[in-house]
C-alpha atoms as a PDB file:
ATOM      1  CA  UNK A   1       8.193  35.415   1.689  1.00  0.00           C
ATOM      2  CA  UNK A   2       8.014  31.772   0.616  1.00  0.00           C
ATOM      3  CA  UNK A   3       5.053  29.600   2.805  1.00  0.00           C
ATOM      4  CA  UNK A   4       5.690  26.093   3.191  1.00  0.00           C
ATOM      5  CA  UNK A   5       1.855  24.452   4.146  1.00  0.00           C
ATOM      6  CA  UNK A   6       1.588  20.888   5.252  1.00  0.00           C
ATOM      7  CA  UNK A   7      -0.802  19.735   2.806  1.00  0.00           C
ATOM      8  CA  UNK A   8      -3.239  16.309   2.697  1.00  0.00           C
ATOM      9  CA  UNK A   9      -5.479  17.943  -0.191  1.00  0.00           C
ATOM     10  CA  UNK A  10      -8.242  18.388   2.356  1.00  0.00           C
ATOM     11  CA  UNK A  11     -10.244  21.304   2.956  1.00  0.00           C
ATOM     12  CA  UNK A  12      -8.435  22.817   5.649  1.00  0.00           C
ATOM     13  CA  UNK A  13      -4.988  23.029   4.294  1.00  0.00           C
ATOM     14  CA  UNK A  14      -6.443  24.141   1.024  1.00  0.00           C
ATOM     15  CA  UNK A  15      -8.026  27.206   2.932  1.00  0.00           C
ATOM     16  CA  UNK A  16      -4.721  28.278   5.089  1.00  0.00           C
ATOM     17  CA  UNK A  17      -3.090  28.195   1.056  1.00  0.00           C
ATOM     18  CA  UNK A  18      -5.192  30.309  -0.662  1.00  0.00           C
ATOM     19  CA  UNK A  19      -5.456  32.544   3.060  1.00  0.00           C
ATOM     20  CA  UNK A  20      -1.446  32.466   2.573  1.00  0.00           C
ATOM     21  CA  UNK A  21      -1.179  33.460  -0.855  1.00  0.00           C
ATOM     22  CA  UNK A  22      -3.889  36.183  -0.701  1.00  0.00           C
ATOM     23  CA  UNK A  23      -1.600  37.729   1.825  1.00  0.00           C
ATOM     24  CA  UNK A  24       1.267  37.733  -0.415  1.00  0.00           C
ATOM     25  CA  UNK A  25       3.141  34.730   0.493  1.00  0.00           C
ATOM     26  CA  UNK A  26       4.837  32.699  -1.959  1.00  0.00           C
ATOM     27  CA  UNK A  27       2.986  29.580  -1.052  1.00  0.00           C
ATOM     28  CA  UNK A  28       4.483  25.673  -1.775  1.00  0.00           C
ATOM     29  CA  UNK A  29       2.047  22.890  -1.257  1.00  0.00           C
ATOM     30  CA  UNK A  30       4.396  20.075   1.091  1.00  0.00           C
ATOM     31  CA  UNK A  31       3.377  16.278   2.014  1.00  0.00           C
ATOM     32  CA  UNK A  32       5.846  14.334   3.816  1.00  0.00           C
ATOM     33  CA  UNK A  33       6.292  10.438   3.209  1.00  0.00           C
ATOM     34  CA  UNK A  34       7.821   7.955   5.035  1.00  0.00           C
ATOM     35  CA  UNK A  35       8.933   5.518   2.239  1.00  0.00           C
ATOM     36  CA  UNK A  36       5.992   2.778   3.057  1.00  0.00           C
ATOM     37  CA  UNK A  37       3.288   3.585   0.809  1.00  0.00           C
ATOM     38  CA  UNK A  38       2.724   6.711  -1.961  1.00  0.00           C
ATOM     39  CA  UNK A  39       0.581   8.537   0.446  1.00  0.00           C
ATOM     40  CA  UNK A  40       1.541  11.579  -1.398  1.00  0.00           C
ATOM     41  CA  UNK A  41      -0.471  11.369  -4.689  1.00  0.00           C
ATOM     42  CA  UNK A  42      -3.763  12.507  -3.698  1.00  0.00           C
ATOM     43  CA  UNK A  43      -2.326  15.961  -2.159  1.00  0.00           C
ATOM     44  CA  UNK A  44      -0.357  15.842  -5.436  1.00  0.00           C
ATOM     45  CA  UNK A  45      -3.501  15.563  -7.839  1.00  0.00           C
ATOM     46  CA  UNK A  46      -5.647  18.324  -4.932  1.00  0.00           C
ATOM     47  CA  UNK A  47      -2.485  20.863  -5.743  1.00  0.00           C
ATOM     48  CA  UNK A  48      -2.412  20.686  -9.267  1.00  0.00           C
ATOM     49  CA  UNK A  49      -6.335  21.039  -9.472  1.00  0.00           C
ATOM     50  CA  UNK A  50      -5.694  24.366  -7.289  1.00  0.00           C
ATOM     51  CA  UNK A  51      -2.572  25.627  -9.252  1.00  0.00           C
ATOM     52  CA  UNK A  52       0.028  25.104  -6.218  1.00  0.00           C
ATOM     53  CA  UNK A  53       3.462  23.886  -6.303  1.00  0.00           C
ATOM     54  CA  UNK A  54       3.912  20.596  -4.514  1.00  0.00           C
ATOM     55  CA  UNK A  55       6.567  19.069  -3.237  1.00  0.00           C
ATOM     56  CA  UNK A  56       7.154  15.510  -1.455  1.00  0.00           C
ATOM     57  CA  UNK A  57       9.244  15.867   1.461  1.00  0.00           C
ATOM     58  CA  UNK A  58      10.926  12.472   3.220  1.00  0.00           C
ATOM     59  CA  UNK A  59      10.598  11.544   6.335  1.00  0.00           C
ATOM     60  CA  UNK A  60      12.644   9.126   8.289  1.00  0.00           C
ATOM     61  CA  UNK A  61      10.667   5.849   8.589  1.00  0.00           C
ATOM     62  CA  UNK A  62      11.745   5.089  11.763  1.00  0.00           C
ATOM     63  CA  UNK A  63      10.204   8.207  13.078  1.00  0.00           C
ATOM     64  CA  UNK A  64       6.485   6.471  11.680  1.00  0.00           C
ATOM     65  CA  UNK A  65       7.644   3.256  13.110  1.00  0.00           C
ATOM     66  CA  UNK A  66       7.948   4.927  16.340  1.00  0.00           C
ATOM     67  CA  UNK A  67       4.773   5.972  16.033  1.00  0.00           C
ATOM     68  CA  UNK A  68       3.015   3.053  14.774  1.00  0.00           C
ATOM     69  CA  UNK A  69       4.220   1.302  18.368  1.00  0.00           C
ATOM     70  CA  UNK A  70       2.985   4.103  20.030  1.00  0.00           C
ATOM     71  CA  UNK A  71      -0.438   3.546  18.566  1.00  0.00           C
ATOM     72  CA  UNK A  72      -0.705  -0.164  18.477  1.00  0.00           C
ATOM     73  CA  UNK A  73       0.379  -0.046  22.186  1.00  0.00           C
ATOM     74  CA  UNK A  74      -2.005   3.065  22.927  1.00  0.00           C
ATOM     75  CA  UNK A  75      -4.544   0.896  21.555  1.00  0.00           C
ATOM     76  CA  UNK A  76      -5.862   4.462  19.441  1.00  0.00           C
ATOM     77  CA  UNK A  77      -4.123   7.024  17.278  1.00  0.00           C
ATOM     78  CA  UNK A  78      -3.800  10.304  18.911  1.00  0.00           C
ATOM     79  CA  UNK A  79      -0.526   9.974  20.017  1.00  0.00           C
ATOM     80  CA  UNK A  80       1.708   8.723  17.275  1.00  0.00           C
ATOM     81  CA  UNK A  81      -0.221  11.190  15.065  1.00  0.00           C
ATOM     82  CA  UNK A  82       1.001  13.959  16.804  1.00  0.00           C
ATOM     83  CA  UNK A  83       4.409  12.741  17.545  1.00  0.00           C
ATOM     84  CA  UNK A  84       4.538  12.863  13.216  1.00  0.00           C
ATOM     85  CA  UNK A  85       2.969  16.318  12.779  1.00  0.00           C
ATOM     86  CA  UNK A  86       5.544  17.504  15.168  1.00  0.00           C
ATOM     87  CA  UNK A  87       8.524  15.965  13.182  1.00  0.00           C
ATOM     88  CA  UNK A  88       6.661  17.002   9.916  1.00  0.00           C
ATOM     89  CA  UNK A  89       6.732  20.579  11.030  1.00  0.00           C
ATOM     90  CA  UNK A  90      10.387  19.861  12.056  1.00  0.00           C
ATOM     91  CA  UNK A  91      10.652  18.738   8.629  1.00  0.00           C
ATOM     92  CA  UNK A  92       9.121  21.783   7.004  1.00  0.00           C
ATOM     93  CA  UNK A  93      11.165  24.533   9.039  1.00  0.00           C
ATOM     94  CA  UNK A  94      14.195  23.532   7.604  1.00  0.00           C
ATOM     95  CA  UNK A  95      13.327  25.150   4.323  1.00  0.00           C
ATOM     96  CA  UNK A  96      11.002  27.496   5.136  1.00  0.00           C
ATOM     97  CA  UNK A  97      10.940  30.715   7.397  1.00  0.00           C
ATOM     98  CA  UNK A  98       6.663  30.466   7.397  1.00  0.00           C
ATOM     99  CA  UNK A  99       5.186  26.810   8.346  1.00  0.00           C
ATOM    100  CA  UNK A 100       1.814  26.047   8.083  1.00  0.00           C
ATOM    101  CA  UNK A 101      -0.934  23.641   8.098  1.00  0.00           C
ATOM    102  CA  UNK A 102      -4.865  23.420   8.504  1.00  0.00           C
ATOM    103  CA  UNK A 103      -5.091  22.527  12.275  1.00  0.00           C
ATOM    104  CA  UNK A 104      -8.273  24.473  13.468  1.00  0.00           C
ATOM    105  CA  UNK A 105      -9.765  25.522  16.888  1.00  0.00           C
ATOM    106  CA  UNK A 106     -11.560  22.718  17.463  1.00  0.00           C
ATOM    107  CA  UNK A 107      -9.208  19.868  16.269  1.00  0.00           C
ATOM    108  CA  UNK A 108      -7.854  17.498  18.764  1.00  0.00           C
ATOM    109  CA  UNK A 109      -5.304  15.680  16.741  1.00  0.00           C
ATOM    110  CA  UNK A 110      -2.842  16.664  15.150  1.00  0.00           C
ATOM    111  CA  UNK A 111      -2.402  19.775  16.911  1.00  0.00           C
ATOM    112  CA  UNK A 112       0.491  22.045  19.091  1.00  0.00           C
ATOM    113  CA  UNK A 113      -0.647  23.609  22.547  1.00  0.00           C
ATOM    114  CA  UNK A 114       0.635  27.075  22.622  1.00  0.00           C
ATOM    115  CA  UNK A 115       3.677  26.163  24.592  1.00  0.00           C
ATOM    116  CA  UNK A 116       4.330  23.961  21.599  1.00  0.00           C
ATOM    117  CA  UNK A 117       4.256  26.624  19.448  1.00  0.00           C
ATOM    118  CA  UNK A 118       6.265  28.884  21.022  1.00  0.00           C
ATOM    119  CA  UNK A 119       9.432  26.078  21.239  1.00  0.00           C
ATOM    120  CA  UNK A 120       8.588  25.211  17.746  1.00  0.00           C
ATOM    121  CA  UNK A 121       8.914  29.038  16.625  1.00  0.00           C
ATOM    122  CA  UNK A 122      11.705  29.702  18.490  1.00  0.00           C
ATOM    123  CA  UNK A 123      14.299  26.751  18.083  1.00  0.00           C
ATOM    124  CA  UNK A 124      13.670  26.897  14.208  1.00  0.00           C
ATOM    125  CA  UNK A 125      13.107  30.848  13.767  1.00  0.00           C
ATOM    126  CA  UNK A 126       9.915  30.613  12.075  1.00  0.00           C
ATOM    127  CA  UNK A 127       6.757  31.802  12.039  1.00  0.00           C
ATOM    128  CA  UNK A 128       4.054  28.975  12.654  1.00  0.00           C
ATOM    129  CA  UNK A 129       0.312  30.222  10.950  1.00  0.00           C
ATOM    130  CA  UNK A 130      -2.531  27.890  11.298  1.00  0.00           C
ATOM    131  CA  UNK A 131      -6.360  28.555  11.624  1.00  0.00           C
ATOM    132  CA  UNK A 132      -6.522  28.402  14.905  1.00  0.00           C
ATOM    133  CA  UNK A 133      -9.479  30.827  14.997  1.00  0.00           C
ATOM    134  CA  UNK A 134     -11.341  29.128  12.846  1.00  0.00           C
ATOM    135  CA  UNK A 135     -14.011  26.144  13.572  1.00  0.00           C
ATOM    136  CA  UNK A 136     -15.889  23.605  12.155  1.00  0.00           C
ATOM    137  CA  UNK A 137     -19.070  25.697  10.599  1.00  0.00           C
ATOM    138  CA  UNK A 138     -16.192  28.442   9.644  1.00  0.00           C
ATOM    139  CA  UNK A 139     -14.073  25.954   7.256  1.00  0.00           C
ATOM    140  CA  UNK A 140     -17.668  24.620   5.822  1.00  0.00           C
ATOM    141  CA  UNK A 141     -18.281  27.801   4.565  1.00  0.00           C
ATOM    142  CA  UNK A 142     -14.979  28.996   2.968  1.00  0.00           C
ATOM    143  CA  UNK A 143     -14.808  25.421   1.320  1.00  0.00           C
ATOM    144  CA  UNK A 144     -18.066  25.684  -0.239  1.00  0.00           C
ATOM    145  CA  UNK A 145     -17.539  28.901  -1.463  1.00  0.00           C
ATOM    146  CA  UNK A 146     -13.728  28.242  -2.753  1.00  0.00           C
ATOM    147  CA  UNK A 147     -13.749  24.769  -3.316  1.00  0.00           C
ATOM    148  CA  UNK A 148     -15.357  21.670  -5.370  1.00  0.00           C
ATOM    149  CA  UNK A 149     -14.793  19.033  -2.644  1.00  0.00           C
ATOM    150  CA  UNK A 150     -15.029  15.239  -3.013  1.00  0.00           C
ATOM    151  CA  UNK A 151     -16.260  13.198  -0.250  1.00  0.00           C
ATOM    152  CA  UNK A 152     -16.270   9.235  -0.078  1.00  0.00           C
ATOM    153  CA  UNK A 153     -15.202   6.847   2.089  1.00  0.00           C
ATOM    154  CA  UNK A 154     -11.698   6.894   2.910  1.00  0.00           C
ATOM    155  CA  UNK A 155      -9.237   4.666   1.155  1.00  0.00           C
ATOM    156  CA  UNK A 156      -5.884   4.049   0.536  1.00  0.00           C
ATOM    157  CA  UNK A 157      -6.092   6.167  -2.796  1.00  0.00           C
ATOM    158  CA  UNK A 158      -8.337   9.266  -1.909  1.00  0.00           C
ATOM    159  CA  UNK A 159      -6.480  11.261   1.009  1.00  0.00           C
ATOM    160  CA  UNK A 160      -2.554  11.855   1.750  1.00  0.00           C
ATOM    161  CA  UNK A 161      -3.106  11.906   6.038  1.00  0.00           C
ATOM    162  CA  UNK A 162      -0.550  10.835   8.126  1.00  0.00           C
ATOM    163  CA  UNK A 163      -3.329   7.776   8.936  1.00  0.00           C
ATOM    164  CA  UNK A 164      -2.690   5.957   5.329  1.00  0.00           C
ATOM    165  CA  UNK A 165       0.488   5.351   5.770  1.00  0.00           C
ATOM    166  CA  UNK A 166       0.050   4.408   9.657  1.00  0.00           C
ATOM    167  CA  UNK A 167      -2.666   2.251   8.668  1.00  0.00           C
ATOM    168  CA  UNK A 168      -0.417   0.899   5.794  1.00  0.00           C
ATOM    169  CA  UNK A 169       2.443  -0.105   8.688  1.00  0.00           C
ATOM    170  CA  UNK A 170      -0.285  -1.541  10.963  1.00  0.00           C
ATOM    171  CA  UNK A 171      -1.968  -4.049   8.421  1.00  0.00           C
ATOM    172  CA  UNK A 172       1.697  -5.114   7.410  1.00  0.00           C
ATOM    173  CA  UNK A 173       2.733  -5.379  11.263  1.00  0.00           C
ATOM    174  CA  UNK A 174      -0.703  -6.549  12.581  1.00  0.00           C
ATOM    175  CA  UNK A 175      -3.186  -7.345  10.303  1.00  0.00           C
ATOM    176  CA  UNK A 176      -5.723  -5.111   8.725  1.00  0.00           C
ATOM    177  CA  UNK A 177      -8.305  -6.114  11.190  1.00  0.00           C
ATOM    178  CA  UNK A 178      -6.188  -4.522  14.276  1.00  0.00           C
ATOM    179  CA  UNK A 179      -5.911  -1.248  11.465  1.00  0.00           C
ATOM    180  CA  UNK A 180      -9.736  -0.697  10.933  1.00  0.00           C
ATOM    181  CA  UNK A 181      -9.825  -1.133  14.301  1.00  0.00           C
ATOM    182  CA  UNK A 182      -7.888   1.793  15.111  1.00  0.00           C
ATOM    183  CA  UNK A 183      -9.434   3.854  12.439  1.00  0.00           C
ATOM    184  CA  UNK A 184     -12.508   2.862  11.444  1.00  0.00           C
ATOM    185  CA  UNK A 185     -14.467   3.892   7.979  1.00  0.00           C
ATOM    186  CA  UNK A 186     -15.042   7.157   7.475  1.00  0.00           C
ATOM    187  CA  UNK A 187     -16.381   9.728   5.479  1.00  0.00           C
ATOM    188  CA  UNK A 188     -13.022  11.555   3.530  1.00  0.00           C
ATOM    189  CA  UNK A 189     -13.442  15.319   2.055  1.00  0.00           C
ATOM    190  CA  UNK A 190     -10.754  15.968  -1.007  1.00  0.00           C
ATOM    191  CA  UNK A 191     -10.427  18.931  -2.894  1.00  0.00           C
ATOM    192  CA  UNK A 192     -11.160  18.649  -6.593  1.00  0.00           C
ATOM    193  CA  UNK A 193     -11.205  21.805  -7.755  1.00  0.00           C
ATOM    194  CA  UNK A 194     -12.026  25.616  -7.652  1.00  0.00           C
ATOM    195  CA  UNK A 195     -15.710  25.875  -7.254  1.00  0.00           C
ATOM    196  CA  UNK A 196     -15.889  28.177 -10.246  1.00  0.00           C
ATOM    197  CA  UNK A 197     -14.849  25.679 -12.922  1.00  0.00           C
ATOM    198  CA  UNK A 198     -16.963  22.960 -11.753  1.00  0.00           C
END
């Protein structure tokens, strides 16, 4: 059965993968772009390292316009970010019968209550696997042991989250300063590379 896993090249979509494809799924690697900025080639270069297919999916950009507002007016991101991951899932279930992604237990954004879940499951007739049982310490340890990760702060050129290309739309709209503003410097974990051929 062919996977489709919403994939940033981070640790935690890199787990649900290789959880995926050691249960026999046919897995495909999916980022979806709006059009504003090539968000997608860091998951791109993360899949390849791991030996996944990848493909770019496209969004409609008024969908991360709509969001953007949503943010610049909420004054912080949680919001519009899940307004996208919903219509990236959307996205995804229209050529897939399993959708995925690396929302854990203890993520607050993005991330579908189960009532969520349950519409989402049942309007596109798919089967929605995440790690929802898994925290923090949990994903530490599986990426260490599977993965060569690369941490640095984040930049335009190092992650493929919905927040580059929101932050891309802000700076244009706004100005960068009201974009750091919103999301601020931080530390950014990309996979590399199986730990084994480090």
């Amino acid at each position: 059965m062919k996977a489709g896993v919403l994939y940033s090249g981070g640790k935690d979509s890199s787990i649900i993968a290789v959880i995926l494809k050691n249960l026999g799924y046919q897995v495909e690697l999916v980022t979806v772009n709006f059009g504003f900025y090539p968000s997608w080639k860091a998951a791109a270069e993360s899949s390849s390292k791991l030996g996944f297919k990848h493909r770019i999916l496209k969004g409609e950009p008024d969908v991360l316009k709509d969001a953007v507002k949503t943010i610049i007016n909420d004054g912080f991101p949680n919001n519009g970010i899940n307004k996208v991951h919903t219509y990236a899932l959307e996205l995804i279930a229209n050529d897939y019968s399993v959708v995925s992604d690396g929302t854990r237990r203890d993520d607050k954004v993005p991330k579908l209550d189960l009532n969520q879940i349950r519409s989402f499951e049942d309007r596109n007739d798919v089967e929605y696997i995440n790690l929802g049982g898994l925290g923090h310490k949990s994903i530490n340890s599986l990426s260490n042991a599977l993965f060569h990760v690369k941490k640095e702060l984040t930049s335009m050129e190092n992650n493929s989250d919905y927040e580059i290309e929101i932050r891309f739309l802000i700076s244009k709209l706004e100005g960068e300063e009201l974009a750091f503003k919103i999301f601020p410097e931080h530390l950014q974990s990309r996979v590399i590379g199986w730990r084994e051929n480090e």
